[in-house]
PDB file of N, CA and C in Angstrom:
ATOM      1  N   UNK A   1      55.264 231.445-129.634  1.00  0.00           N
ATOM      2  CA  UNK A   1      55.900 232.700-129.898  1.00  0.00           C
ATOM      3  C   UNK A   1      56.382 232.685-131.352  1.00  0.00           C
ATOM      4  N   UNK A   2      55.692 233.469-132.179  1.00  0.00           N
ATOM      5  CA  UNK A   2      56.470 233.346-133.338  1.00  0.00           C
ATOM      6  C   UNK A   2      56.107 235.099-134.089  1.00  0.00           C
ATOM      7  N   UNK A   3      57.066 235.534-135.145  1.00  0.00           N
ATOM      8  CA  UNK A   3      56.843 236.833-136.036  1.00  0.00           C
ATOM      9  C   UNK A   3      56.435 236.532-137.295  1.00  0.00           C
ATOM     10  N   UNK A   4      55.687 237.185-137.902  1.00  0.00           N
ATOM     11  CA  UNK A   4      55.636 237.203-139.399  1.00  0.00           C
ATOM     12  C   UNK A   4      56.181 238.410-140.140  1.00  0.00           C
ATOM     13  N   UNK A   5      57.274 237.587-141.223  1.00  0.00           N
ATOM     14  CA  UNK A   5      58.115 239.000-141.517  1.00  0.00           C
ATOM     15  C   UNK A   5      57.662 238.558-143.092  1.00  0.00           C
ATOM     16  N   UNK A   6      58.317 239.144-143.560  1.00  0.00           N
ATOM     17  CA  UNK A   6      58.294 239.271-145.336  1.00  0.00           C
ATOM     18  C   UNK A   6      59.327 238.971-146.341  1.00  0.00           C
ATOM     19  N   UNK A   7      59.505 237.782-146.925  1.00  0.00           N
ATOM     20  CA  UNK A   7      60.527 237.458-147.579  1.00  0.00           C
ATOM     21  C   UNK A   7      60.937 238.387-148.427  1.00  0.00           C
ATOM     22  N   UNK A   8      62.170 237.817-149.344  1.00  0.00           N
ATOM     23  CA  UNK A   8      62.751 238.795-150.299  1.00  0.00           C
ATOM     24  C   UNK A   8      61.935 239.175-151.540  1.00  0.00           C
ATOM     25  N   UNK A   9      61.051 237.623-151.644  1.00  0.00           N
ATOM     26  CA  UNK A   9      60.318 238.084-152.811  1.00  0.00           C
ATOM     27  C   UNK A   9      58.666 238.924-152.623  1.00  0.00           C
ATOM     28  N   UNK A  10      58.770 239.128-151.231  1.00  0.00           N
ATOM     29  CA  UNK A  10      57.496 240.017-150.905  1.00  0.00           C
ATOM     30  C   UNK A  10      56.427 239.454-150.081  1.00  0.00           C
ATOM     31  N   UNK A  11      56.638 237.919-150.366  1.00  0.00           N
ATOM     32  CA  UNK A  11      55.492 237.217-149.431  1.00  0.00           C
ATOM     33  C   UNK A  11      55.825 237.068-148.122  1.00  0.00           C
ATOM     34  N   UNK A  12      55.032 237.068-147.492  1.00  0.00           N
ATOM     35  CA  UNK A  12      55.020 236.454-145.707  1.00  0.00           C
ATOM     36  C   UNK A  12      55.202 234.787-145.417  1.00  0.00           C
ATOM     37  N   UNK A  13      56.420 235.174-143.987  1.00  0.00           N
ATOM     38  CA  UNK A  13      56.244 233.652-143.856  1.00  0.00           C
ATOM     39  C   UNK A  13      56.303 234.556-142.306  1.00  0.00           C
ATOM     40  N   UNK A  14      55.873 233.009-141.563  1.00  0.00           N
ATOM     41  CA  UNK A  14      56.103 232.784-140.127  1.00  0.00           C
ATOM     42  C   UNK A  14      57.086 232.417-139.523  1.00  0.00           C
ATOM     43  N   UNK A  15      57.814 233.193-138.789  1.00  0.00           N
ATOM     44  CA  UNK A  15      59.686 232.302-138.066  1.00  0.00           C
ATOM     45  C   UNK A  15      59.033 232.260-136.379  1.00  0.00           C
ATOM     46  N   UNK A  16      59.512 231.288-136.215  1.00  0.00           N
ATOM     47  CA  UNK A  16      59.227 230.533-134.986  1.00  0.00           C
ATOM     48  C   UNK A  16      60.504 231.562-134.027  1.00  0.00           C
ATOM     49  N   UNK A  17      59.589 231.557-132.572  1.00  0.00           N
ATOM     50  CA  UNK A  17      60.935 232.479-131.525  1.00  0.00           C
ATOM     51  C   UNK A  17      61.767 231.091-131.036  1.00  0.00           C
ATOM     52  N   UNK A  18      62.258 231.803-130.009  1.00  0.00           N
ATOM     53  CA  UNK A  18      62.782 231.012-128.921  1.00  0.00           C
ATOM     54  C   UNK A  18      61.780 229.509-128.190  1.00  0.00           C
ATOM     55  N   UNK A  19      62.646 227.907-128.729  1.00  0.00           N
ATOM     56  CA  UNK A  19      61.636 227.427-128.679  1.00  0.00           C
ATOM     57  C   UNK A  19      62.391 226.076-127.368  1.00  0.00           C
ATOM     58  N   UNK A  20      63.100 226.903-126.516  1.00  0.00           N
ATOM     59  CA  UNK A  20      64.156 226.101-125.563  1.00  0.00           C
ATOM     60  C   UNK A  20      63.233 227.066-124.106  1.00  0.00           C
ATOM     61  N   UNK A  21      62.916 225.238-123.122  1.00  0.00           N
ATOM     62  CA  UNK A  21      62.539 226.013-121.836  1.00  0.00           C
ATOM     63  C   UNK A  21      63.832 227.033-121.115  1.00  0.00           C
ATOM     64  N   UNK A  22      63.132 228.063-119.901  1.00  0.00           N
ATOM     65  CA  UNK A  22      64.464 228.539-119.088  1.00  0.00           C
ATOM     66  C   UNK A  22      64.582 227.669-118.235  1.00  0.00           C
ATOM     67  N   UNK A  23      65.662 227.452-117.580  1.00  0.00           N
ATOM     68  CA  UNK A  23      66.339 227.276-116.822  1.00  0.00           C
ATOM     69  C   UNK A  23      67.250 226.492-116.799  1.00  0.00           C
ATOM     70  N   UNK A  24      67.779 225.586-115.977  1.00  0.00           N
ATOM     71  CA  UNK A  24      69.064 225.046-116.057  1.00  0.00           C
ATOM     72  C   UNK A  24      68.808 223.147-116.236  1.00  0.00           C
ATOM     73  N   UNK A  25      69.857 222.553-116.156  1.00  0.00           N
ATOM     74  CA  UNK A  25      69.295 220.698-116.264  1.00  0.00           C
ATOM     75  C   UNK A  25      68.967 220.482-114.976  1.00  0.00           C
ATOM     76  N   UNK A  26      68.172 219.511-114.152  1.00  0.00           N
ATOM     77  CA  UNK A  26      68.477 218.786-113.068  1.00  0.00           C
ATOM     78  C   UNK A  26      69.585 218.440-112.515  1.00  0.00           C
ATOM     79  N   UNK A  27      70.434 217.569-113.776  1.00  0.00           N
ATOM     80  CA  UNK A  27      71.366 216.859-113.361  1.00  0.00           C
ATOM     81  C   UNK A  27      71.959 216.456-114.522  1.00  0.00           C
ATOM     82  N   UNK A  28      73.327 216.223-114.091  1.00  0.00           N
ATOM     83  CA  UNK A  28      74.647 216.500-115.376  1.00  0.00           C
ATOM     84  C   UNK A  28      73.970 215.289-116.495  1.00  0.00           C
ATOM     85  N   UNK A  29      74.493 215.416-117.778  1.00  0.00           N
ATOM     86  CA  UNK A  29      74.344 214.475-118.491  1.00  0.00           C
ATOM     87  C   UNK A  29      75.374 213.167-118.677  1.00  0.00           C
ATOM     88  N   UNK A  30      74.850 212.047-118.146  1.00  0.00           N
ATOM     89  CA  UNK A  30      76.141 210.897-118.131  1.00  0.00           C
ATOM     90  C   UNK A  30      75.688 209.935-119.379  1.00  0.00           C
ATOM     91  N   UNK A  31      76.882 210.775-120.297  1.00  0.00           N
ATOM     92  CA  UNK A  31      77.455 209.613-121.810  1.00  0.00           C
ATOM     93  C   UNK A  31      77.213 208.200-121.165  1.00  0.00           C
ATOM     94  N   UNK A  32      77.660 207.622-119.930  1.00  0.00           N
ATOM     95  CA  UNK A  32      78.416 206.449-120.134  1.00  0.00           C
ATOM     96  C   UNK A  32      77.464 205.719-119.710  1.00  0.00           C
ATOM     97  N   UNK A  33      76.414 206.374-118.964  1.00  0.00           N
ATOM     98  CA  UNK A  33      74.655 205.360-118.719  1.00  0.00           C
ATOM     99  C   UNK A  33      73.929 204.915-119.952  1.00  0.00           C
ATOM    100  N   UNK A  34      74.348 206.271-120.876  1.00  0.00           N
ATOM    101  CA  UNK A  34      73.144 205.675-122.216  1.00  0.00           C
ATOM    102  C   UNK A  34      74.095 204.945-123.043  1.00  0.00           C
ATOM    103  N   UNK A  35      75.308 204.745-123.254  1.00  0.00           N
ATOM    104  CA  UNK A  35      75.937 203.744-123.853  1.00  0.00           C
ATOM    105  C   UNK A  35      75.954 202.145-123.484  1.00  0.00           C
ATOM    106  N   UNK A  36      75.489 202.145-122.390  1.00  0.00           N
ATOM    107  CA  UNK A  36      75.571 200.486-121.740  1.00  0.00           C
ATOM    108  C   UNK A  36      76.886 199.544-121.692  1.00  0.00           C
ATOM    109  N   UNK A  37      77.210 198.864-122.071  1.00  0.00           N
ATOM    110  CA  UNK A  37      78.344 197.559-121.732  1.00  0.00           C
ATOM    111  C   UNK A  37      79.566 198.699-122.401  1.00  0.00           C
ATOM    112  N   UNK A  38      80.889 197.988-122.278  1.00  0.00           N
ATOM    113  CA  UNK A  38      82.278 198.377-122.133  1.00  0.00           C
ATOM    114  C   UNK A  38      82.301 198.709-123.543  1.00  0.00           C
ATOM    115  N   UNK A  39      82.342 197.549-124.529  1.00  0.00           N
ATOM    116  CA  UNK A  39      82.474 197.534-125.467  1.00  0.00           C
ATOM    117  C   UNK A  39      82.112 198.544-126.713  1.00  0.00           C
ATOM    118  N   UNK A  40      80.647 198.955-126.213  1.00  0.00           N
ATOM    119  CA  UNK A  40      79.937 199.926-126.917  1.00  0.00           C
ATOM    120  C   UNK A  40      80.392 201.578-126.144  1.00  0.00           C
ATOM    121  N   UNK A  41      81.311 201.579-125.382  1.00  0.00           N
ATOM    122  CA  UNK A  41      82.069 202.857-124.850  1.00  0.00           C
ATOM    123  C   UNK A  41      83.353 203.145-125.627  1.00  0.00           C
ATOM    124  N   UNK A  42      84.130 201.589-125.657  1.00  0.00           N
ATOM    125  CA  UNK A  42      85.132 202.285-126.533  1.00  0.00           C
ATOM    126  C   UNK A  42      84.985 202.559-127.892  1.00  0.00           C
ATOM    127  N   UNK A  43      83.805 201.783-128.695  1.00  0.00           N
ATOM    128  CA  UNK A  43      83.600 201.909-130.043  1.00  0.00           C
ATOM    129  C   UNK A  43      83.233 203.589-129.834  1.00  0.00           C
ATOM    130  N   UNK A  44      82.973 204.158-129.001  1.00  0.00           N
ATOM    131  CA  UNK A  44      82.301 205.547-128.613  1.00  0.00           C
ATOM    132  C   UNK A  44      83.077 206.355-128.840  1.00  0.00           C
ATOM    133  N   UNK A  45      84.580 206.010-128.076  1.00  0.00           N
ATOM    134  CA  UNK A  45      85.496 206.742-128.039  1.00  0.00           C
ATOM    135  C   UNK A  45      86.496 206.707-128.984  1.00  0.00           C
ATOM    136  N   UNK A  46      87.006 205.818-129.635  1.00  0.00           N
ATOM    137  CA  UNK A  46      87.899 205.183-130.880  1.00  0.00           C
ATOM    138  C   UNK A  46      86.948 206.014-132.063  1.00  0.00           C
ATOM    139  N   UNK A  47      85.591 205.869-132.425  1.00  0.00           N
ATOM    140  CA  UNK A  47      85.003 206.872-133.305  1.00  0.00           C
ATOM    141  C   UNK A  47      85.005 208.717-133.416  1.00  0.00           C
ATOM    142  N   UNK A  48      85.574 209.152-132.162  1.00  0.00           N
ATOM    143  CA  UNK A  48      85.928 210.413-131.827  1.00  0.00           C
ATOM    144  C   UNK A  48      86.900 210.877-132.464  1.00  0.00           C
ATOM    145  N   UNK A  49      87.995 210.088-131.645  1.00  0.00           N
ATOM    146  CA  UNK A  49      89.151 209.982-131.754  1.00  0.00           C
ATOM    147  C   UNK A  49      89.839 209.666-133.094  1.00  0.00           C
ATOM    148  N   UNK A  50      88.608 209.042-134.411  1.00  0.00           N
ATOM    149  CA  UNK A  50      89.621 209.122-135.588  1.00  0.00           C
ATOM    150  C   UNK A  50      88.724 210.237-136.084  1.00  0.00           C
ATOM    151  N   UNK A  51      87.572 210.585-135.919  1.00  0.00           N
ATOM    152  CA  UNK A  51      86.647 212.087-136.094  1.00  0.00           C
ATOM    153  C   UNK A  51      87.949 213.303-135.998  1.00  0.00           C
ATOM    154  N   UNK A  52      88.642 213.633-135.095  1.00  0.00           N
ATOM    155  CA  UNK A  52      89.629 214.558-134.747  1.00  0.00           C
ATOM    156  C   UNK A  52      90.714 213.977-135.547  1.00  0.00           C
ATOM    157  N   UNK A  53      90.895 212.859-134.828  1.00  0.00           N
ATOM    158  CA  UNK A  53      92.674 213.218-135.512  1.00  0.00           C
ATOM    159  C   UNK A  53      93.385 212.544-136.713  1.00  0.00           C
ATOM    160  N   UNK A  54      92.274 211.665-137.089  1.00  0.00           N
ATOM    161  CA  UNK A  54      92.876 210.723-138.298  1.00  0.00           C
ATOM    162  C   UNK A  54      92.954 211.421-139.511  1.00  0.00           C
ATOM    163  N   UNK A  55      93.999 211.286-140.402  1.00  0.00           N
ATOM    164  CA  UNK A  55      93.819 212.256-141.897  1.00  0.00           C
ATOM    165  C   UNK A  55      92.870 211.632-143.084  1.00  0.00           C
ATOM    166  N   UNK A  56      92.579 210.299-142.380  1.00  0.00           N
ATOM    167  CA  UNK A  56      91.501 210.017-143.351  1.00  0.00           C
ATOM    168  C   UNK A  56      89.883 209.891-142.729  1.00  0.00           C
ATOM    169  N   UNK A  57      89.499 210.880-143.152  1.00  0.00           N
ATOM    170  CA  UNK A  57      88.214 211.651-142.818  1.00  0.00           C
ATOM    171  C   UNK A  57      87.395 211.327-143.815  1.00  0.00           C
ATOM    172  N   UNK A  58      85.738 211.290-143.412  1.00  0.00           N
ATOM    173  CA  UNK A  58      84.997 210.593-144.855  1.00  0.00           C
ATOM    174  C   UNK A  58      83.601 211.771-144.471  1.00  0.00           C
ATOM    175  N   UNK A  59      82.713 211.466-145.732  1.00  0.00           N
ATOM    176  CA  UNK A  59      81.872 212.166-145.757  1.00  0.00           C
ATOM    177  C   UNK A  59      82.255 214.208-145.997  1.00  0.00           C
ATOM    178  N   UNK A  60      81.372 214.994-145.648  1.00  0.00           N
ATOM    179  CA  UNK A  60      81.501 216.431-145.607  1.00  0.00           C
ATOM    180  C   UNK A  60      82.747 216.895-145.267  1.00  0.00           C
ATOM    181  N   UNK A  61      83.055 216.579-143.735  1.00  0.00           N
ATOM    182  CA  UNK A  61      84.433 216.754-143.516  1.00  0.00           C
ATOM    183  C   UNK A  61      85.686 216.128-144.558  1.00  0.00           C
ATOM    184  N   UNK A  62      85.803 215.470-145.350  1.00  0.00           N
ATOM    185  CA  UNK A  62      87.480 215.324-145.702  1.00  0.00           C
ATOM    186  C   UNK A  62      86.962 215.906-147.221  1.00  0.00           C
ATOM    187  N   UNK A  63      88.652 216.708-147.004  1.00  0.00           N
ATOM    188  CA  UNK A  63      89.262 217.618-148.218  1.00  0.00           C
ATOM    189  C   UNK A  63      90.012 216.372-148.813  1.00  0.00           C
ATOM    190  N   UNK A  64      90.554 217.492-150.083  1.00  0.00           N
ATOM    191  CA  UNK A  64      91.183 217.504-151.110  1.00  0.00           C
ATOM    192  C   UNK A  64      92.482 217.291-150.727  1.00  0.00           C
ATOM    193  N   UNK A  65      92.709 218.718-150.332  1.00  0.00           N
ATOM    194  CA  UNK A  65      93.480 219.136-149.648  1.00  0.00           C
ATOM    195  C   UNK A  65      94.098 219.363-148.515  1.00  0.00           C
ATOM    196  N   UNK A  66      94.760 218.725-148.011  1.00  0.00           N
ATOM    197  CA  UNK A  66      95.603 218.848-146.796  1.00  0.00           C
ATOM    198  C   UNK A  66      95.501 220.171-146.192  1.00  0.00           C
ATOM    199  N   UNK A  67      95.338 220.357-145.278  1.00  0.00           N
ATOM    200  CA  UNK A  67      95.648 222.102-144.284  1.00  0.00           C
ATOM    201  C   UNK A  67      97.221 221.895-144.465  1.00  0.00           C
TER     202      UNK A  67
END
């Protein structure tokens, strides 16, 4: 499924449609099967957890500036 529309500068490109099957999952997705042993769960969760709430943030996310 896809359209061909016309860019700004006049030429044609191709945009791809909707490229997700319908319907719903089988069955829920369980984090804690594809992580394996204990250890590699909390490194899972401790990496979240300074993602949200730590003020020292690296990469794209951390400002300058404080909110």
């Amino acid at each position: 499924m896809s359209d061909d529309k016309t860019t700004g500068s006049g030429s044609g490109t191709e945009v791809l449609g909707v490229q997700v099957l319908p319907g719903k999952p089988e069955a829920p997705d369980d984090w804690r099967a594809k992580l394996g042993d204990r250890k590699a769960r909390l490194r899972y969760l401790e990496t979240g957890e300074r993602y949200w709430y730590s003020k020292e943030w690296y990469g794209s996310e951390k400002r300058r500036n404080p909110a």
